[in-house]
C-alpha atoms as a PDB file:
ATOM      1  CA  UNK A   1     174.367 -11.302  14.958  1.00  0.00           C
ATOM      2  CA  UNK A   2     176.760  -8.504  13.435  1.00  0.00           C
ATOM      3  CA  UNK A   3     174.785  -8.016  10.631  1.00  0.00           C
ATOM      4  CA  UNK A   4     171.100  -7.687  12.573  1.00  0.00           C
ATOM      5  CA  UNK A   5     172.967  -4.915  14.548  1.00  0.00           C
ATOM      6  CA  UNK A   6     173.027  -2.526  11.852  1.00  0.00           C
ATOM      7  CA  UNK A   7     168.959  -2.536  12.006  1.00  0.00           C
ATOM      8  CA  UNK A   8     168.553  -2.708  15.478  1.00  0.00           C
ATOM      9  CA  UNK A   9     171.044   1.008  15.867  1.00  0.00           C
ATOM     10  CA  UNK A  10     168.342   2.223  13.520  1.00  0.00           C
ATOM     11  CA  UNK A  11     165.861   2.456  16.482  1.00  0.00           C
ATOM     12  CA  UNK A  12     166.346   4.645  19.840  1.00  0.00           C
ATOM     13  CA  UNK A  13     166.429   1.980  22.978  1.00  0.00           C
ATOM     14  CA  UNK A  14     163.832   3.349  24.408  1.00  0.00           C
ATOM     15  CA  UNK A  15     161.274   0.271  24.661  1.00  0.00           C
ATOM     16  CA  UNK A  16     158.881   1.598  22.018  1.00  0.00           C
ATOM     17  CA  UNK A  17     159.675  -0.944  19.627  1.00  0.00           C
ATOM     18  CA  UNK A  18     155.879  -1.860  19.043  1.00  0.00           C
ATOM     19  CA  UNK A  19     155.102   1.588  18.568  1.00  0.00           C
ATOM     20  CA  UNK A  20     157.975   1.951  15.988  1.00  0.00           C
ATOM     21  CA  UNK A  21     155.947  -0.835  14.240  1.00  0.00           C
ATOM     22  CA  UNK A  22     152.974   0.544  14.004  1.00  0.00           C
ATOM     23  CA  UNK A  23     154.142   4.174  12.759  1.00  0.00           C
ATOM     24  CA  UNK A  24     156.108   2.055  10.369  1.00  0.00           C
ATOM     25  CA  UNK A  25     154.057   0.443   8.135  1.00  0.00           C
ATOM     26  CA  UNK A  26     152.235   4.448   7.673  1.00  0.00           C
ATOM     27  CA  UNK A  27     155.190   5.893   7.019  1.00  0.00           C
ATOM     28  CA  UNK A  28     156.069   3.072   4.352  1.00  0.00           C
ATOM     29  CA  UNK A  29     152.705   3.123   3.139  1.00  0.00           C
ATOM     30  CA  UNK A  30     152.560   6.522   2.949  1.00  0.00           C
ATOM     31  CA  UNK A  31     155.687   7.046   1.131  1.00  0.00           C
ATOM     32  CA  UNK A  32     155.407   4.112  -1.375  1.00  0.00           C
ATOM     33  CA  UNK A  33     151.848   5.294  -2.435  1.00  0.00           C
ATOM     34  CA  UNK A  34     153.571   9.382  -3.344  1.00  0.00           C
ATOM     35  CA  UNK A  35     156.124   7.618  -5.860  1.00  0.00           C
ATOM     36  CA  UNK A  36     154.996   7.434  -9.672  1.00  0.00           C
ATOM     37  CA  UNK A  37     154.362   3.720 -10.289  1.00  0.00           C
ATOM     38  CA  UNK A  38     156.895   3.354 -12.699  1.00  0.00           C
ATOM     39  CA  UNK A  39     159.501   3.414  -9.988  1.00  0.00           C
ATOM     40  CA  UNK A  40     157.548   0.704  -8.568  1.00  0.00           C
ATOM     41  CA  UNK A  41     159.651  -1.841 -10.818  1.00  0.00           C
ATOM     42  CA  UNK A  42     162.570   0.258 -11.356  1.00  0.00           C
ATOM     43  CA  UNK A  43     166.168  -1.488 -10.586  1.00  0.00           C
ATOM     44  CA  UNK A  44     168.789   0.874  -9.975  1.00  0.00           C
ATOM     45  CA  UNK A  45     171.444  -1.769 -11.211  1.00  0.00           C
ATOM     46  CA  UNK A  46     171.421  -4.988 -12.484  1.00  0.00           C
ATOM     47  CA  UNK A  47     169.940  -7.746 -10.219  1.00  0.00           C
ATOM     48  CA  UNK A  48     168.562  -5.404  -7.994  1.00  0.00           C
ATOM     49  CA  UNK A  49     165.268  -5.693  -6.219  1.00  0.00           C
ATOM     50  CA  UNK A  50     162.288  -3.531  -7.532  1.00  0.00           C
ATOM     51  CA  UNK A  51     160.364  -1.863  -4.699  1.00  0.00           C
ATOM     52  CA  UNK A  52     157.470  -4.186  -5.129  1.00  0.00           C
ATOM     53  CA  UNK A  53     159.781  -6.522  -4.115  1.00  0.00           C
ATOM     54  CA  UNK A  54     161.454  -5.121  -1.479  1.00  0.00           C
ATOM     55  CA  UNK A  55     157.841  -4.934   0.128  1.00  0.00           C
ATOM     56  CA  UNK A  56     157.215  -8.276  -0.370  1.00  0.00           C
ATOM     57  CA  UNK A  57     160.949  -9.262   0.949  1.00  0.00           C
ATOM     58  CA  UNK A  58     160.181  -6.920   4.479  1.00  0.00           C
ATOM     59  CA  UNK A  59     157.199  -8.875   4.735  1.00  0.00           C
ATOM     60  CA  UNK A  60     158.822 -12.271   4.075  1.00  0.00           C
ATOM     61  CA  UNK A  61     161.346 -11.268   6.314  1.00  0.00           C
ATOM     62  CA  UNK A  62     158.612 -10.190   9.278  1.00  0.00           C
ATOM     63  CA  UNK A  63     156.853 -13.099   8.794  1.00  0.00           C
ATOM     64  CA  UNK A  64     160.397 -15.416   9.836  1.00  0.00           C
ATOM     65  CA  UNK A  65     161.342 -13.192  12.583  1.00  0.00           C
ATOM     66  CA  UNK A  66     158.320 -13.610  14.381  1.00  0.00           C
ATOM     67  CA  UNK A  67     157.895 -17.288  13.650  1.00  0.00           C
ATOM     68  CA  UNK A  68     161.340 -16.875  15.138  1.00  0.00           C
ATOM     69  CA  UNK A  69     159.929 -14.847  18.257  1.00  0.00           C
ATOM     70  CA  UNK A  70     157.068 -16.921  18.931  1.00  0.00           C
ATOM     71  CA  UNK A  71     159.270 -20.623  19.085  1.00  0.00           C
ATOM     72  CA  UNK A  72     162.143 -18.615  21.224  1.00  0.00           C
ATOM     73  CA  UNK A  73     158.528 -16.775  23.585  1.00  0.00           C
ATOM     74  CA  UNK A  74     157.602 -20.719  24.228  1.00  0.00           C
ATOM     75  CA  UNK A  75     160.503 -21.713  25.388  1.00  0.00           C
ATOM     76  CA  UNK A  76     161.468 -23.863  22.314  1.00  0.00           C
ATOM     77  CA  UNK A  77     165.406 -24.786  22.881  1.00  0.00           C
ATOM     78  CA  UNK A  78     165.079 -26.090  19.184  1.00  0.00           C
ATOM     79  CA  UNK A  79     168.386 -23.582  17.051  1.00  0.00           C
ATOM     80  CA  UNK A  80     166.454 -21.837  13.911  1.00  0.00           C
ATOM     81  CA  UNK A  81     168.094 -22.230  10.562  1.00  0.00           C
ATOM     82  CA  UNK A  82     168.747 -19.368   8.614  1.00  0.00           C
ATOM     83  CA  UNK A  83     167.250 -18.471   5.233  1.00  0.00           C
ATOM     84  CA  UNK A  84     168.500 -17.548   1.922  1.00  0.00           C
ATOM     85  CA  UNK A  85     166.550 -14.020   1.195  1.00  0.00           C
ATOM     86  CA  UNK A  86     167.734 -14.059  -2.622  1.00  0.00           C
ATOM     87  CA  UNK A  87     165.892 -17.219  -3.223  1.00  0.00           C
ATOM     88  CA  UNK A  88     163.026 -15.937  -1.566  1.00  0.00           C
ATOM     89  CA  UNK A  89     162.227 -13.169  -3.719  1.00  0.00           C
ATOM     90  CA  UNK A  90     162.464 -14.089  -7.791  1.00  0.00           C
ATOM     91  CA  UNK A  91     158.801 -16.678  -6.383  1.00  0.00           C
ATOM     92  CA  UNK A  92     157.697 -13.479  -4.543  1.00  0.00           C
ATOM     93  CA  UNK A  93     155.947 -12.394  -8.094  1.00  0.00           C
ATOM     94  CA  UNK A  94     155.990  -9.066  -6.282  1.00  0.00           C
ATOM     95  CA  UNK A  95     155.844  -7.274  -9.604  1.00  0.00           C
ATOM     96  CA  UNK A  96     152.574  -9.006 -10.757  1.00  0.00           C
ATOM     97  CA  UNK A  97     150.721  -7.702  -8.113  1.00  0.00           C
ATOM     98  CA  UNK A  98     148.943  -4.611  -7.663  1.00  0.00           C
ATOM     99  CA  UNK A  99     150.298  -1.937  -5.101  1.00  0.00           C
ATOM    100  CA  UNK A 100     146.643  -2.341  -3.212  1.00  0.00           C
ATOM    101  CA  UNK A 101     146.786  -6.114  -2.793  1.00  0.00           C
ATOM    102  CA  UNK A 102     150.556  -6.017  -1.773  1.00  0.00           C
ATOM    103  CA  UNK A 103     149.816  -3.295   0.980  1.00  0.00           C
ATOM    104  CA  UNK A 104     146.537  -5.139   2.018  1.00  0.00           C
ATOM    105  CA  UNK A 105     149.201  -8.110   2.615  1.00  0.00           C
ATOM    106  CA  UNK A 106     151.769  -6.056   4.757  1.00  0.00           C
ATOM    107  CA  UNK A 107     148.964  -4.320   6.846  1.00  0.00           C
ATOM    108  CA  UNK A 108     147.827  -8.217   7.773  1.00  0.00           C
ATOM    109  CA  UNK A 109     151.678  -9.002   8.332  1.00  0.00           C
ATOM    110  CA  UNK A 110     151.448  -6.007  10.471  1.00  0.00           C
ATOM    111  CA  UNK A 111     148.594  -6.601  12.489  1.00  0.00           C
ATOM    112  CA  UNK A 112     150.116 -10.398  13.469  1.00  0.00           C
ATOM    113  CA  UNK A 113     153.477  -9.176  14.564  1.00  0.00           C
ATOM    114  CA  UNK A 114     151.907  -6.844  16.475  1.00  0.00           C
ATOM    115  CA  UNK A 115     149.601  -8.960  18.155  1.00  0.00           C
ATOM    116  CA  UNK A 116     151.967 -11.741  18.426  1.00  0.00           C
ATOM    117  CA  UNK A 117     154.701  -9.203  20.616  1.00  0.00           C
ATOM    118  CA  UNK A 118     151.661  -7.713  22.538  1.00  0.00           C
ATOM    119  CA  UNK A 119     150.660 -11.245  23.837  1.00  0.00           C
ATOM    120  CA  UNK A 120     154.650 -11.291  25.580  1.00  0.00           C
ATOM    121  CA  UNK A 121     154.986 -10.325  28.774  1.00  0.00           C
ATOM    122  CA  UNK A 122     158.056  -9.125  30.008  1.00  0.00           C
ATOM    123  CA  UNK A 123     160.025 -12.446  30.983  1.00  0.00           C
ATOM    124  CA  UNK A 124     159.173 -13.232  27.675  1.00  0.00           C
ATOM    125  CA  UNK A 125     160.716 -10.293  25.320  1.00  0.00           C
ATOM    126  CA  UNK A 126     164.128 -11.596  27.343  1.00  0.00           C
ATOM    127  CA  UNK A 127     164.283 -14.897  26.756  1.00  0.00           C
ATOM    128  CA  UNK A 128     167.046 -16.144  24.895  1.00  0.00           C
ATOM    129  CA  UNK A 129     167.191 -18.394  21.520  1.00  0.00           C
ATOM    130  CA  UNK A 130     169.290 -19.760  18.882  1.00  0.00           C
ATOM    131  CA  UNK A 131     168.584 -18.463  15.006  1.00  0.00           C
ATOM    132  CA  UNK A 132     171.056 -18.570  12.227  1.00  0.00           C
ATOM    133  CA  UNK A 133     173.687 -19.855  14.765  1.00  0.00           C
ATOM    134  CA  UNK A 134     173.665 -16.806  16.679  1.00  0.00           C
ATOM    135  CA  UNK A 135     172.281 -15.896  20.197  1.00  0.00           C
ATOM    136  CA  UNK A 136     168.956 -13.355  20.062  1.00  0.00           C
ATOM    137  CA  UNK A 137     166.666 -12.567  22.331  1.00  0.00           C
ATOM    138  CA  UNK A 138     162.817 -12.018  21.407  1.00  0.00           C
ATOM    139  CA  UNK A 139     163.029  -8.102  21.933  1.00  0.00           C
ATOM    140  CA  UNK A 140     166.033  -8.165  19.832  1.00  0.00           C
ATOM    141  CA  UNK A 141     163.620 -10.231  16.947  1.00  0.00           C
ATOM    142  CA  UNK A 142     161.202  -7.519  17.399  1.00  0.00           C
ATOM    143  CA  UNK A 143     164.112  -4.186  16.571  1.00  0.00           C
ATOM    144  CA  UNK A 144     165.214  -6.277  14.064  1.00  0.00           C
ATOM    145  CA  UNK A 145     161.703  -6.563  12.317  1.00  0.00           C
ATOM    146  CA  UNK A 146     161.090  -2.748  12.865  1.00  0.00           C
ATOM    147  CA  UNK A 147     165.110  -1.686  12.179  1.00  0.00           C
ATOM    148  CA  UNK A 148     164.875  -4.097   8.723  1.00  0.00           C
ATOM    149  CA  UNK A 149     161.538  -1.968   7.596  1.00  0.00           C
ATOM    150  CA  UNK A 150     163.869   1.343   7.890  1.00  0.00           C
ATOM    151  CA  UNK A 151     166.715   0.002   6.092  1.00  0.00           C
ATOM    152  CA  UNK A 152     165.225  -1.070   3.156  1.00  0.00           C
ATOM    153  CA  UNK A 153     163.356   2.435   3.411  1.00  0.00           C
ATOM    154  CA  UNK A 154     166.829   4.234   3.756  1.00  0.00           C
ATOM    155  CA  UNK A 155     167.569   2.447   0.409  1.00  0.00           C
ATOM    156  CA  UNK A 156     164.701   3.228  -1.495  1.00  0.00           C
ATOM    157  CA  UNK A 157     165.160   6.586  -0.613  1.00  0.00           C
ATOM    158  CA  UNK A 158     169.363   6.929  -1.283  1.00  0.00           C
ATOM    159  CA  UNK A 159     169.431   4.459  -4.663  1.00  0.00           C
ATOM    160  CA  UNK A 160     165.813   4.559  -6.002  1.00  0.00           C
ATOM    161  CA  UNK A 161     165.015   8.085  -6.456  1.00  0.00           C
END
């Protein structure tokens, strides 16, 4: 999908994908927790996400990607529907929540990806299913998931700051 490409060129190909994952969510973590919490809910423009909700999007977005992954890992033929991220996010209440609570959310997110694309084995990460009306593979779900993380990341850091 032309648009999941853009995350996935954020990554080398070099087949550390769940390792990428895991550095991640430290990085993020790390780098959220050094910015003064008013930033937290700042909007750069009108309509924008805050960070707090960016978070809470990455996470959303994690969570579909692998229930993506895991159907496509079984062999499920079944095409995935898309989803509309902009409704997702305004029922998020990401900027109700305390930084603590929504970190102790993405470090369970975490965890379950990263279980979930351990349990493949190789035959697995290859096959092939249908999401959004587009062809991906499972080790394509999983650079999206990691490449998605560093975008939003990338953004915080060029229009938030």
């Amino acid at each position: 999908n032309p648009y999941a490409i853009m995350y996935i060129k954020l990554l080398p190909d070099d087949g550390l994908v769940l390792q990428y994952l895991k550095d991640n969510f430290n990085i993020v973590k790390n780098f959220i927790q050094s910015l003064p919490p008013d930033k937290l809910t700042y909007r750069y423009a009108e309509n924008k996400w805050t960070i707090k909700e960016i978070l809470v999007h990455i996470m959303d977005d994690e969570r579909i990607y692998a229930y993506r992954a895991l159907r496509i890992a079984r062999n499920d033929k079944t095409p995935l529907p898309g989803f509309e991220q902009d409704d997702y996010v305004p029922f998020s209440k990401a900027n109700q929540r305390s930084l603590a609570s929504v970190f102790k959310e993405y470090k369970t997110v975490r965890q379950a990806t990263l279980s979930l694309f351990t349990s493949f084995n190789h035959e697995d990460h290859l096959k092939i299913g249908t999401a959004n009306d587009h062809p991906v593979t499972v080790r394509a779900l999983a650079y999206h998931i990691a490449g998605h993380e560093l975008h939003h990341l990338n953004i915080i850091k060029e229009r938030y700051l």
